[in-house]
PDB file of N, CA and C in Angstrom:
ATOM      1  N   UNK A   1      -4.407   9.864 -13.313  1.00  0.00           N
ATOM      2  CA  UNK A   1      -3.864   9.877 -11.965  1.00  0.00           C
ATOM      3  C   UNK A   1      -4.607   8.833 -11.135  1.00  0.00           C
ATOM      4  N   UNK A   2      -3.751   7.875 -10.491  1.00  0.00           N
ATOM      5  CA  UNK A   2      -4.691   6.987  -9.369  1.00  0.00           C
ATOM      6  C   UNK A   2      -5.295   7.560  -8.280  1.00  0.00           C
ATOM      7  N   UNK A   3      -6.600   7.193  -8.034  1.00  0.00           N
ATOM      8  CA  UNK A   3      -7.363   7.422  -7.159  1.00  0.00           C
ATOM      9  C   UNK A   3      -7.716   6.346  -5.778  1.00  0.00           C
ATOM     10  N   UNK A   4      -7.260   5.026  -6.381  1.00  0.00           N
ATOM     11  CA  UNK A   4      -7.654   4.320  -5.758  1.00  0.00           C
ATOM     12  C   UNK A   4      -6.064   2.967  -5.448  1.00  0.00           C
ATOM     13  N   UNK A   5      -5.584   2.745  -4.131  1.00  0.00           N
ATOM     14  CA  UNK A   5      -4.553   1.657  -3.869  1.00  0.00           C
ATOM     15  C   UNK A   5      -5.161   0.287  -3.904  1.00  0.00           C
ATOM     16  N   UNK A   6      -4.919  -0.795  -4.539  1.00  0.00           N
ATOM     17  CA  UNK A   6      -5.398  -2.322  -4.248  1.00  0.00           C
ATOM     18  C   UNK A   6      -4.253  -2.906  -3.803  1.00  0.00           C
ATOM     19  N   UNK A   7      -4.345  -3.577  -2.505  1.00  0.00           N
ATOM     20  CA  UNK A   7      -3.512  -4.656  -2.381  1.00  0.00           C
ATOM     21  C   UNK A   7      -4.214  -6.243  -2.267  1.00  0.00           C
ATOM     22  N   UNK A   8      -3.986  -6.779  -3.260  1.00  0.00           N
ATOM     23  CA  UNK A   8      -4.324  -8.180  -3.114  1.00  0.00           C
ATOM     24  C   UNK A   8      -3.549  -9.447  -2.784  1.00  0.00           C
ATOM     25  N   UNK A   9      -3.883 -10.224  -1.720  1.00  0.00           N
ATOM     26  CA  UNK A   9      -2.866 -10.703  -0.767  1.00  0.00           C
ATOM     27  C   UNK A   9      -4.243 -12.090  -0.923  1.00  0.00           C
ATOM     28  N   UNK A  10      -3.098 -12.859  -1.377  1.00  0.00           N
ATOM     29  CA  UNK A  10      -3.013 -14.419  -1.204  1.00  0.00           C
ATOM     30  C   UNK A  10      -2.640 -15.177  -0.722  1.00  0.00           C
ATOM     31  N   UNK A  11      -3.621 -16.479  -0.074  1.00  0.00           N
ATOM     32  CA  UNK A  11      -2.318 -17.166   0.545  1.00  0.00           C
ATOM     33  C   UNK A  11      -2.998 -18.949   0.267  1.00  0.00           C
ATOM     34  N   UNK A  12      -2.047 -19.390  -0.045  1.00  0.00           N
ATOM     35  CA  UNK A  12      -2.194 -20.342  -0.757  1.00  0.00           C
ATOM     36  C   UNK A  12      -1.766 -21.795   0.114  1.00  0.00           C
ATOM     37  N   UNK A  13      -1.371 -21.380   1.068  1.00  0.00           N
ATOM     38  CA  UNK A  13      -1.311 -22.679   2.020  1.00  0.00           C
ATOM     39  C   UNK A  13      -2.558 -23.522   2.608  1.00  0.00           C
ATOM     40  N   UNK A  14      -2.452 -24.539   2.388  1.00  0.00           N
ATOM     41  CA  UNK A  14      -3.931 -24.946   3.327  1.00  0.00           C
ATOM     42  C   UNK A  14      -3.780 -25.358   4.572  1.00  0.00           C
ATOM     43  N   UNK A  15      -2.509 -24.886   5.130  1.00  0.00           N
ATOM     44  CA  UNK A  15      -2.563 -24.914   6.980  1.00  0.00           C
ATOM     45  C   UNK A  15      -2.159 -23.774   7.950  1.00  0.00           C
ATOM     46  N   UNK A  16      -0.832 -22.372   7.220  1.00  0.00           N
ATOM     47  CA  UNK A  16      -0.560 -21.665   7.404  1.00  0.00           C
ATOM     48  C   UNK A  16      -1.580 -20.234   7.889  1.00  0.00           C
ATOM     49  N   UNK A  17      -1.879 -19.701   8.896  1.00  0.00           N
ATOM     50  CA  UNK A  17      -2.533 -18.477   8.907  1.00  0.00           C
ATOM     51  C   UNK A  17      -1.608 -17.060   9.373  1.00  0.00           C
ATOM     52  N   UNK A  18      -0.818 -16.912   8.023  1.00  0.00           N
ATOM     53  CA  UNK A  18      -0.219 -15.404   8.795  1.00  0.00           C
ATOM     54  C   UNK A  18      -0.869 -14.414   8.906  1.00  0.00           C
ATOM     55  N   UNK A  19      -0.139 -13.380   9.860  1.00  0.00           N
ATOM     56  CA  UNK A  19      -0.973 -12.104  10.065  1.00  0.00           C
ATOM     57  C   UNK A  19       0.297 -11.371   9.257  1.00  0.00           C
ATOM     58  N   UNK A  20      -0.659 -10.117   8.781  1.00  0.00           N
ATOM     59  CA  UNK A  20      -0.247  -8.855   8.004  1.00  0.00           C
ATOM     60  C   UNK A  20      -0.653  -7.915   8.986  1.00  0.00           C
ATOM     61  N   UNK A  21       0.828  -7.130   8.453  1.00  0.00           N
ATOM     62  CA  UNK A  21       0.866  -5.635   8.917  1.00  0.00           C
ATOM     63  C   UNK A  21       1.176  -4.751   8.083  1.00  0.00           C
ATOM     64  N   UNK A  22       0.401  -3.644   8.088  1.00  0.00           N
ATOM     65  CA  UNK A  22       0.795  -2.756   7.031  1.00  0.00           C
ATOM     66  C   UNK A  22       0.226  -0.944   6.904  1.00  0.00           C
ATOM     67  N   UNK A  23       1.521  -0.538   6.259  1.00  0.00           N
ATOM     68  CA  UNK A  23       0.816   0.745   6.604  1.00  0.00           C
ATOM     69  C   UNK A  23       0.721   1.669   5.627  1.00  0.00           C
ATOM     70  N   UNK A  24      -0.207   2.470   4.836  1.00  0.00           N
ATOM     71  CA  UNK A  24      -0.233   3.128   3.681  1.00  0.00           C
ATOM     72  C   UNK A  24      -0.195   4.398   4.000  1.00  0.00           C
ATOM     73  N   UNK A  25       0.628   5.169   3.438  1.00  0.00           N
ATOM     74  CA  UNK A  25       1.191   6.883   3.290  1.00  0.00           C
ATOM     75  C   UNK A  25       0.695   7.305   2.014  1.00  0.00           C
ATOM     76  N   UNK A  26       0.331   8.783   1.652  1.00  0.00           N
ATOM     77  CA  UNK A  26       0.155   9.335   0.532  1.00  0.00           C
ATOM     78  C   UNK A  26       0.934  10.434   0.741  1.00  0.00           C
ATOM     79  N   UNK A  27       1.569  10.718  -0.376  1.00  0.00           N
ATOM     80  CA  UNK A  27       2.854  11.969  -0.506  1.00  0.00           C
ATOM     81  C   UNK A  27       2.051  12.987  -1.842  1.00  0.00           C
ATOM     82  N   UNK A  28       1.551  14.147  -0.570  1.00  0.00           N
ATOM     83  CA  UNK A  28       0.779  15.062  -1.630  1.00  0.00           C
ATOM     84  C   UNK A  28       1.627  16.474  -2.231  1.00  0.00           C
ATOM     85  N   UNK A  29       3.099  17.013  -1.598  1.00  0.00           N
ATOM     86  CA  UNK A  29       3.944  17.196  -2.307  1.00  0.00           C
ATOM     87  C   UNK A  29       5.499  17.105  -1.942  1.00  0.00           C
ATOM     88  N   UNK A  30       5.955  17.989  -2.621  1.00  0.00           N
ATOM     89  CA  UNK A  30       7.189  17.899  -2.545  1.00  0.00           C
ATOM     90  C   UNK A  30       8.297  18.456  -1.217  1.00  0.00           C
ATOM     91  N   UNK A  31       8.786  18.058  -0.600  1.00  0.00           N
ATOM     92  CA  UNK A  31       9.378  18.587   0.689  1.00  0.00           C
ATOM     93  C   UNK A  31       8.750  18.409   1.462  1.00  0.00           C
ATOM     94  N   UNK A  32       7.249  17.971   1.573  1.00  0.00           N
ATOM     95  CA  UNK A  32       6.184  17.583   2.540  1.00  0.00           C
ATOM     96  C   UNK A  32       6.441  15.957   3.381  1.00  0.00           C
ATOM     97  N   UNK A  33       5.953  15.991   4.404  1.00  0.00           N
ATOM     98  CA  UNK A  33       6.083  14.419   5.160  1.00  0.00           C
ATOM     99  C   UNK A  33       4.981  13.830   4.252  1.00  0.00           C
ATOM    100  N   UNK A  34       5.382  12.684   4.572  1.00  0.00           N
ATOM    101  CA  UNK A  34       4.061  11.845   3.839  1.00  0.00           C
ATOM    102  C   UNK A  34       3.027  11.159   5.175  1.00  0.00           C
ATOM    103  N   UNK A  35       1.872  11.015   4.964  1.00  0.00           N
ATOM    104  CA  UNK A  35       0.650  11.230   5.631  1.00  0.00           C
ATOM    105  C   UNK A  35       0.272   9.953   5.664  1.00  0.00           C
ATOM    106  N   UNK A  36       0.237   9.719   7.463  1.00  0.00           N
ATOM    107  CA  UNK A  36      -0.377   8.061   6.916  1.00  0.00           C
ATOM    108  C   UNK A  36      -1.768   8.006   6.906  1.00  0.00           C
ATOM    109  N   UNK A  37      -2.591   6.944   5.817  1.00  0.00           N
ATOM    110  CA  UNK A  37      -3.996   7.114   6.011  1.00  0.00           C
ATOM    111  C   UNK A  37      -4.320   5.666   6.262  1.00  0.00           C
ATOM    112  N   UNK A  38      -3.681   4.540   6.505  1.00  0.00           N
ATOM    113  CA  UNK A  38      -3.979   3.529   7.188  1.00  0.00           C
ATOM    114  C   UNK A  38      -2.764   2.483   8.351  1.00  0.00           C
ATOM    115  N   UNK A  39      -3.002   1.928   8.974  1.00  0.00           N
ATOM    116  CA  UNK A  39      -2.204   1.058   9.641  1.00  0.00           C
ATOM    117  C   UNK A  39      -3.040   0.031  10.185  1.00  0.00           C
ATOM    118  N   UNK A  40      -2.634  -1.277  10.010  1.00  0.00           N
ATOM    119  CA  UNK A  40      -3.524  -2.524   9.968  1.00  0.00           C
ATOM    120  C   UNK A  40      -2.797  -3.626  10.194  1.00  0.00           C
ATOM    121  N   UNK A  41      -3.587  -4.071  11.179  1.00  0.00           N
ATOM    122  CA  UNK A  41      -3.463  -5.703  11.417  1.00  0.00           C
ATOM    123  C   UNK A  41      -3.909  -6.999  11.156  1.00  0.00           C
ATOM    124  N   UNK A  42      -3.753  -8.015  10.499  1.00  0.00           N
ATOM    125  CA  UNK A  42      -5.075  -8.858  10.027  1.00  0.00           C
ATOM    126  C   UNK A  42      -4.182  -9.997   9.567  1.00  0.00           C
ATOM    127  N   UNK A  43      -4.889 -11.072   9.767  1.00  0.00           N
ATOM    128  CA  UNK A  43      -4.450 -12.432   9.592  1.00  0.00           C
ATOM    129  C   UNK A  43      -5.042 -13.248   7.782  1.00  0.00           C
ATOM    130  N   UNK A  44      -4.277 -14.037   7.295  1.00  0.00           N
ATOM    131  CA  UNK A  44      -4.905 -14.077   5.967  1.00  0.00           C
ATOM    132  C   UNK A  44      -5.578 -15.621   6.304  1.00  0.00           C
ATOM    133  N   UNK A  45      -6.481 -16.489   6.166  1.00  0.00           N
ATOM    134  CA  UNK A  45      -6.762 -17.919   6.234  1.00  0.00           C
ATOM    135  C   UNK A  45      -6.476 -18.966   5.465  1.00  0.00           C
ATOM    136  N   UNK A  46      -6.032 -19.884   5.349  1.00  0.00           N
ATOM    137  CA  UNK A  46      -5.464 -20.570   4.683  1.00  0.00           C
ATOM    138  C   UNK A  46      -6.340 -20.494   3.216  1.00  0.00           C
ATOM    139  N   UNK A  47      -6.068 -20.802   2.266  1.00  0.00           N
ATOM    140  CA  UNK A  47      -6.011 -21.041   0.866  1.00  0.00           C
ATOM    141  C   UNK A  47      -7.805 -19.869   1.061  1.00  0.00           C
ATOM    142  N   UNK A  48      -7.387 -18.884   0.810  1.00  0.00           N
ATOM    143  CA  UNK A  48      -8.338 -17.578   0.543  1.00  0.00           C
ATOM    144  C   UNK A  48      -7.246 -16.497   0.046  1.00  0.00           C
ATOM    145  N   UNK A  49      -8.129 -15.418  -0.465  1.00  0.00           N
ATOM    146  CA  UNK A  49      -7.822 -14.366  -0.827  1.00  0.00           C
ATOM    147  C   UNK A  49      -8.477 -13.009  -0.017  1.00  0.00           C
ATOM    148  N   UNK A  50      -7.792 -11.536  -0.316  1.00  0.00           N
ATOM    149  CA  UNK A  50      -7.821 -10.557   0.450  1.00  0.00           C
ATOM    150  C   UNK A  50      -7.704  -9.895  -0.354  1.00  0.00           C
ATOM    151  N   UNK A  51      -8.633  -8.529  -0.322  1.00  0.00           N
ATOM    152  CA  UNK A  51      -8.575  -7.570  -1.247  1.00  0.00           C
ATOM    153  C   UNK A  51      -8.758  -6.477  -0.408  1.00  0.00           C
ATOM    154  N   UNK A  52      -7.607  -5.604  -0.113  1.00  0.00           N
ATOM    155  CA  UNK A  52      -7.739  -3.999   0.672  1.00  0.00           C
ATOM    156  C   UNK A  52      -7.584  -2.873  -0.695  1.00  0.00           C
ATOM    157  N   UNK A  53      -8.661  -2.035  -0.006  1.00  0.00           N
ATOM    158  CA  UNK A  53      -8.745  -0.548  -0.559  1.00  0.00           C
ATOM    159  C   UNK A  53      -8.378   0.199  -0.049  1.00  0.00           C
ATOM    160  N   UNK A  54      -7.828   1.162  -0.145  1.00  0.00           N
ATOM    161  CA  UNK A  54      -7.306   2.630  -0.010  1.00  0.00           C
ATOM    162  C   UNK A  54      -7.559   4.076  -1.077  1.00  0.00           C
ATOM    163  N   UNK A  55      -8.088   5.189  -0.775  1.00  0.00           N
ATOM    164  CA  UNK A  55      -8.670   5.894  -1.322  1.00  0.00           C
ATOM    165  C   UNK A  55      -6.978   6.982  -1.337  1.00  0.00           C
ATOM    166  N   UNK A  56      -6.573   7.374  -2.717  1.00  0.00           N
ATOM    167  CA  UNK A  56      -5.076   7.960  -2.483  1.00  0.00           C
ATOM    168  C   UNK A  56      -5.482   8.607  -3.620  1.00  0.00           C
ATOM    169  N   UNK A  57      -7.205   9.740  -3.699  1.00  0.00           N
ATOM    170  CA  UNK A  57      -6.798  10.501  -4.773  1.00  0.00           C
ATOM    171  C   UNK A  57      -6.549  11.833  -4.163  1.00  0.00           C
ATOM    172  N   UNK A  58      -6.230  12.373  -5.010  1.00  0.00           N
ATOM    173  CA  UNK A  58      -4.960  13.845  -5.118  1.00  0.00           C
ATOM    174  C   UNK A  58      -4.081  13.732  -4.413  1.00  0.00           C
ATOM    175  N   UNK A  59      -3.489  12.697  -4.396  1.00  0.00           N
ATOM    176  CA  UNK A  59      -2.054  12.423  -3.850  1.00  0.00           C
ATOM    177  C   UNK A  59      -0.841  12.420  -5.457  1.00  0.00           C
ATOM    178  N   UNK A  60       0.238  12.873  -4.807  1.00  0.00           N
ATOM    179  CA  UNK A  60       1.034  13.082  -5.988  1.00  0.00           C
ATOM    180  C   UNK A  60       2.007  11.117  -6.172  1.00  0.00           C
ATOM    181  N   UNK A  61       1.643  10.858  -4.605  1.00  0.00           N
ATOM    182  CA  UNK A  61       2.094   8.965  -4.323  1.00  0.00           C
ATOM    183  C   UNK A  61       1.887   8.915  -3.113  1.00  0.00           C
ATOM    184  N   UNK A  62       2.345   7.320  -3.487  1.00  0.00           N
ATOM    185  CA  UNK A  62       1.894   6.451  -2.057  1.00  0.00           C
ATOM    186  C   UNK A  62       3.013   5.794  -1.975  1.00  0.00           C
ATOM    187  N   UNK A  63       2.870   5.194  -1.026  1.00  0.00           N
ATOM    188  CA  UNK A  63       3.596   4.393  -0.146  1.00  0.00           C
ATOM    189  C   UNK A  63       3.052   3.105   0.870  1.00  0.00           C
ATOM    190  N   UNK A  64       3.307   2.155   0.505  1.00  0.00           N
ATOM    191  CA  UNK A  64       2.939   0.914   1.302  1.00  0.00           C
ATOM    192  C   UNK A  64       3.528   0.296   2.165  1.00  0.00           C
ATOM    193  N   UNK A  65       3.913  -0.358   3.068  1.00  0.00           N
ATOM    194  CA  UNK A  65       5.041  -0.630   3.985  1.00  0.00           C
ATOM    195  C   UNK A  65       4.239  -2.082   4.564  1.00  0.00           C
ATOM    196  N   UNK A  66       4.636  -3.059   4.369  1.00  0.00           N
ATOM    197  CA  UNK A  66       3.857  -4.510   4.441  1.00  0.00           C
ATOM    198  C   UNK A  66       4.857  -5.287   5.328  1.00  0.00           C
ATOM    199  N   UNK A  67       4.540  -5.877   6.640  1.00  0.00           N
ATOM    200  CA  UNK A  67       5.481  -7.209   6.918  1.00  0.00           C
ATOM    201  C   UNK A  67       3.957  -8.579   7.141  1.00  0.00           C
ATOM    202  N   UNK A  68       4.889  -9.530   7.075  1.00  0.00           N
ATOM    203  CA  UNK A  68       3.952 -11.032   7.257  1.00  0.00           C
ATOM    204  C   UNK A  68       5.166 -11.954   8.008  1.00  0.00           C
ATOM    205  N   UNK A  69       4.213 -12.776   8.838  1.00  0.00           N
ATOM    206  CA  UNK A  69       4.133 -14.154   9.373  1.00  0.00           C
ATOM    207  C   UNK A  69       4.785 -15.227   8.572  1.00  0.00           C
ATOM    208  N   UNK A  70       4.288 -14.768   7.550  1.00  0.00           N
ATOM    209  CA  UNK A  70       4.326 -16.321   6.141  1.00  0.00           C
ATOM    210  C   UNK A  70       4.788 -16.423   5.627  1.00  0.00           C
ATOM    211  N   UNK A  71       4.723 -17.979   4.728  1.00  0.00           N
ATOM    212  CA  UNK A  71       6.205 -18.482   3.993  1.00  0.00           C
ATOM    213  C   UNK A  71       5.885 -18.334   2.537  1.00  0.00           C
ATOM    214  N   UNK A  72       6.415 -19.332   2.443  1.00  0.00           N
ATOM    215  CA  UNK A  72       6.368 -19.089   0.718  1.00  0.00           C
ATOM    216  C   UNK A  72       5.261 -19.345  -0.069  1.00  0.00           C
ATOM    217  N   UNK A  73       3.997 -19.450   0.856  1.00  0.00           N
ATOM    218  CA  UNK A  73       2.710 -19.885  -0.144  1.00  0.00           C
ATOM    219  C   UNK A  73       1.624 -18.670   0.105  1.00  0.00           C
ATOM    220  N   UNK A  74       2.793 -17.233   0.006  1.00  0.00           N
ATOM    221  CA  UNK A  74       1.970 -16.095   0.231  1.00  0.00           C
ATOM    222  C   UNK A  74       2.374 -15.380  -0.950  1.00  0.00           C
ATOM    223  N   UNK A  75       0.861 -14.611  -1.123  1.00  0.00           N
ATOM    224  CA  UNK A  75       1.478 -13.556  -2.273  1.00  0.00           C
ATOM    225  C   UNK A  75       0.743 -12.220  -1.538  1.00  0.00           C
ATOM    226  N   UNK A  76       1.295 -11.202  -2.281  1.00  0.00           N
ATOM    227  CA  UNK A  76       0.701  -9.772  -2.096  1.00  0.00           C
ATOM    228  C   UNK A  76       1.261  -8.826  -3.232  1.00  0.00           C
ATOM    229  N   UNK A  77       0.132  -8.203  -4.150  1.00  0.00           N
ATOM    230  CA  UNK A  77       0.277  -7.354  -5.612  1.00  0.00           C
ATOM    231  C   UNK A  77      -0.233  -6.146  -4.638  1.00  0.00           C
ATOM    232  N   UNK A  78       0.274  -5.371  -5.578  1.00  0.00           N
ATOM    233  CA  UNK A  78      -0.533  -3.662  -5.486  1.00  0.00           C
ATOM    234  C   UNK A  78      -0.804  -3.511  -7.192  1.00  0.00           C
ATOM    235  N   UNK A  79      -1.569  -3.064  -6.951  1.00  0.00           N
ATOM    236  CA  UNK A  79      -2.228  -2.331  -7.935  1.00  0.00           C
ATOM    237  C   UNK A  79      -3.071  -0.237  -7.967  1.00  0.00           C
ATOM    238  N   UNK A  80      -3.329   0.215  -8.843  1.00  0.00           N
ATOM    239  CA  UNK A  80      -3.859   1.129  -8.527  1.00  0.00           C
ATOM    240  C   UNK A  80      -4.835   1.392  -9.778  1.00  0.00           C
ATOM    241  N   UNK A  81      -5.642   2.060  -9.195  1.00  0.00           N
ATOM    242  CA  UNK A  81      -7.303   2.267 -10.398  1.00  0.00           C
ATOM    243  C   UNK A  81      -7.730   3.795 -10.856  1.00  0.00           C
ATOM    244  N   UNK A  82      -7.480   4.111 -11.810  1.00  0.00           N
ATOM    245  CA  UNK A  82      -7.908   5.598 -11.723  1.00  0.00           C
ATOM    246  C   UNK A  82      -9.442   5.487 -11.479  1.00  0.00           C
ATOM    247  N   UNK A  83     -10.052   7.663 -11.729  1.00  0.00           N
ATOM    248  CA  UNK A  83     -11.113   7.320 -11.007  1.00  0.00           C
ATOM    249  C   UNK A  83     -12.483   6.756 -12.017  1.00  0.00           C
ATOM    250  N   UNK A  84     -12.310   6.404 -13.278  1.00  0.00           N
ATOM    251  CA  UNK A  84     -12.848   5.360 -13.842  1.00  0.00           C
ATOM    252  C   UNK A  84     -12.740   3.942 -14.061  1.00  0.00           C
ATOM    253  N   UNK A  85     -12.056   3.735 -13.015  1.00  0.00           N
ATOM    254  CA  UNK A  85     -12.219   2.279 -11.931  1.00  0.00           C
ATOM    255  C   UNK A  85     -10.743   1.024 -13.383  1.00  0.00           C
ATOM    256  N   UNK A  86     -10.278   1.775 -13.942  1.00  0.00           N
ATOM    257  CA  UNK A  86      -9.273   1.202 -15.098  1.00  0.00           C
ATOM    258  C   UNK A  86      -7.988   1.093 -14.332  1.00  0.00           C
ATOM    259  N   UNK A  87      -7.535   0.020 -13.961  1.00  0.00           N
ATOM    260  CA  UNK A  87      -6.143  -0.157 -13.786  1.00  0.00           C
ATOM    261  C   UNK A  87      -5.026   0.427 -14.421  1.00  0.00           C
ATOM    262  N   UNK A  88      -4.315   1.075 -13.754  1.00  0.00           N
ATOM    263  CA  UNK A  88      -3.138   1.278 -14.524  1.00  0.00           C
ATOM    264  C   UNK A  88      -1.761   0.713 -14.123  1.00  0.00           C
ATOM    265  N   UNK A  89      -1.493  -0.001 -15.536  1.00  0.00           N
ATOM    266  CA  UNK A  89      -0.844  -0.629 -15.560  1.00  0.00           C
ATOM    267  C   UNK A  89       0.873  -0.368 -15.264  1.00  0.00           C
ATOM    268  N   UNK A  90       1.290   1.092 -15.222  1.00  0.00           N
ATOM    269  CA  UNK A  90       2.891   1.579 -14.967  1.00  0.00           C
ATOM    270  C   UNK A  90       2.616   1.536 -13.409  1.00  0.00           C
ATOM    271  N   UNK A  91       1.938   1.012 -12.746  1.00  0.00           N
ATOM    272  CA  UNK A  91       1.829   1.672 -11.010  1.00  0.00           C
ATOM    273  C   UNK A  91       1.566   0.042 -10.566  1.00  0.00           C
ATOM    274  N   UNK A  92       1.601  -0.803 -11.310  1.00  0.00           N
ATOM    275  CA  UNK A  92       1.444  -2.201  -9.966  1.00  0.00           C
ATOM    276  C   UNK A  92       2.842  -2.590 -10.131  1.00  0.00           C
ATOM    277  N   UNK A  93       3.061  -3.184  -8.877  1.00  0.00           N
ATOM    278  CA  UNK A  93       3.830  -3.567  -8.144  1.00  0.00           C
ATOM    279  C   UNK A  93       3.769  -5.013  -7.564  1.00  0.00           C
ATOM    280  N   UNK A  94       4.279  -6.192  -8.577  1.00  0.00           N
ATOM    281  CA  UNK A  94       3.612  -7.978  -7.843  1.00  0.00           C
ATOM    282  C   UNK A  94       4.629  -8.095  -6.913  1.00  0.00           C
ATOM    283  N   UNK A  95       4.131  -8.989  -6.318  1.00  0.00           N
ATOM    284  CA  UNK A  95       5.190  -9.240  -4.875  1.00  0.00           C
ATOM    285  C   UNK A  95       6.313  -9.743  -5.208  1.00  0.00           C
ATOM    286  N   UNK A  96       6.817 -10.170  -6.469  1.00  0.00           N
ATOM    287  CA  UNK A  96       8.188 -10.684  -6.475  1.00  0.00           C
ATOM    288  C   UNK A  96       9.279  -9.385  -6.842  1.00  0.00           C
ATOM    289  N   UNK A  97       8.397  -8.151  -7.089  1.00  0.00           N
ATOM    290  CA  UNK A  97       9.437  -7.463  -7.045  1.00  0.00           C
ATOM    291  C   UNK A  97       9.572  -6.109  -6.038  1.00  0.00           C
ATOM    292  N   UNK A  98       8.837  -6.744  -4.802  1.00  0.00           N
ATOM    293  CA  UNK A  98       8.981  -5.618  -3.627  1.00  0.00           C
ATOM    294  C   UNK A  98      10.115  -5.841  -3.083  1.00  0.00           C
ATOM    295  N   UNK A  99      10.595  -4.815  -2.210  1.00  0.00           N
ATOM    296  CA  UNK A  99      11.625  -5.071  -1.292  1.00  0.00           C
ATOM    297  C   UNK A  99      10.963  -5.289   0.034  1.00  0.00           C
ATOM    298  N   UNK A 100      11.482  -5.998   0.866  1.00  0.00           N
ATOM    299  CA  UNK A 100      11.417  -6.316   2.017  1.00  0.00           C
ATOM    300  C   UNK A 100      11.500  -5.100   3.293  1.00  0.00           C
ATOM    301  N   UNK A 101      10.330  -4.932   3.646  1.00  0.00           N
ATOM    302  CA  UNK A 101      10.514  -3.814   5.107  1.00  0.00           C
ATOM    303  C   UNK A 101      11.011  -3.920   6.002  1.00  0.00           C
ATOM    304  N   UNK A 102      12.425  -3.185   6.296  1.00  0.00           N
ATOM    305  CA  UNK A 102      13.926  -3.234   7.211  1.00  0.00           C
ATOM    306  C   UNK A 102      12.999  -2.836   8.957  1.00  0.00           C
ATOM    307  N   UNK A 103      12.373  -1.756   8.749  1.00  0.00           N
ATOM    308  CA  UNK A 103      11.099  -1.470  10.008  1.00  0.00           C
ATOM    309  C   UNK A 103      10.451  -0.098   9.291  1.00  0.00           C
ATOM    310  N   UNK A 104       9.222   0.258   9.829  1.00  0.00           N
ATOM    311  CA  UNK A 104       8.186   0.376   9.370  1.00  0.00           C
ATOM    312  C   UNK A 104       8.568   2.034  10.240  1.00  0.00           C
ATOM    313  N   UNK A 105       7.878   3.057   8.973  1.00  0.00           N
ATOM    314  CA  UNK A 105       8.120   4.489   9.621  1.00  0.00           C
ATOM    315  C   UNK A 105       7.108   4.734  10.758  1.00  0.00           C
ATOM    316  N   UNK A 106       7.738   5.334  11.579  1.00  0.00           N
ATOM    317  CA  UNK A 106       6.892   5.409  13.074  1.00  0.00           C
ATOM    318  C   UNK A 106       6.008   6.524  12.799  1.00  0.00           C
ATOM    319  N   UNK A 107       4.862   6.321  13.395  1.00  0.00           N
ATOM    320  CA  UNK A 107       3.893   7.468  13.320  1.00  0.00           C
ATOM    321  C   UNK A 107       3.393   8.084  14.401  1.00  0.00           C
ATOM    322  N   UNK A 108       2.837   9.526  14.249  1.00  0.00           N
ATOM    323  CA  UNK A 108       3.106  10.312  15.655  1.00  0.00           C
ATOM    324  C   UNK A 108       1.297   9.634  16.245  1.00  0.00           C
TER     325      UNK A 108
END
């Protein structure tokens, strides 16, 4: 079971600085709302990398909800780590195959 969310967010432009927004939910069961445990603002710098953590153990899932500034010389993966720090590999998610956030669930 994952314990741990990675999102690693690249950006590969050497003039572009978008900002990220994003917000992570954990869904601990069934018929339950899902719980947000982060919401964030932050800009990426040109040709660097970004590595966010999120702690999502005993959650049954998560949920990520990401918008950006930037063009096409951005990336952003998820990944997730059980709690012997091992990737597992059925739970990442690379950015070419996210969907795009229509708007972002409001939180109380």
């Amino acid at each position: 079971m994952a314990t741990t969310l990675i999102l690693a967010i690249r950006n590969s432009s050497t003039v572009q600085l978008p900002m990220v927004q994003l917000e992570v939910f954990i869904i601990t069961g069934n018929g339950l709302p899902k719980t947000p445990i982060a919401h964030e603002l932050f800009s990426v710098p040109p040709l660097s990398n970004i590595i966010k953590t999120y702690t999502i153990a005993g959650a049954l899932g998560y949920e990520l909800q990401a918008d950006t500034t930037s063009g096409s010389d951005f990336t952003a993966n998820i990944f997730t780590m059980d709690e012997s720090g091992n990737l597992i590999d059925a739970q990442r998610v690379l950015g070419s195959e996210t969907v795009p956030t229509v708007a972002f669930t409001p939180v109380p």
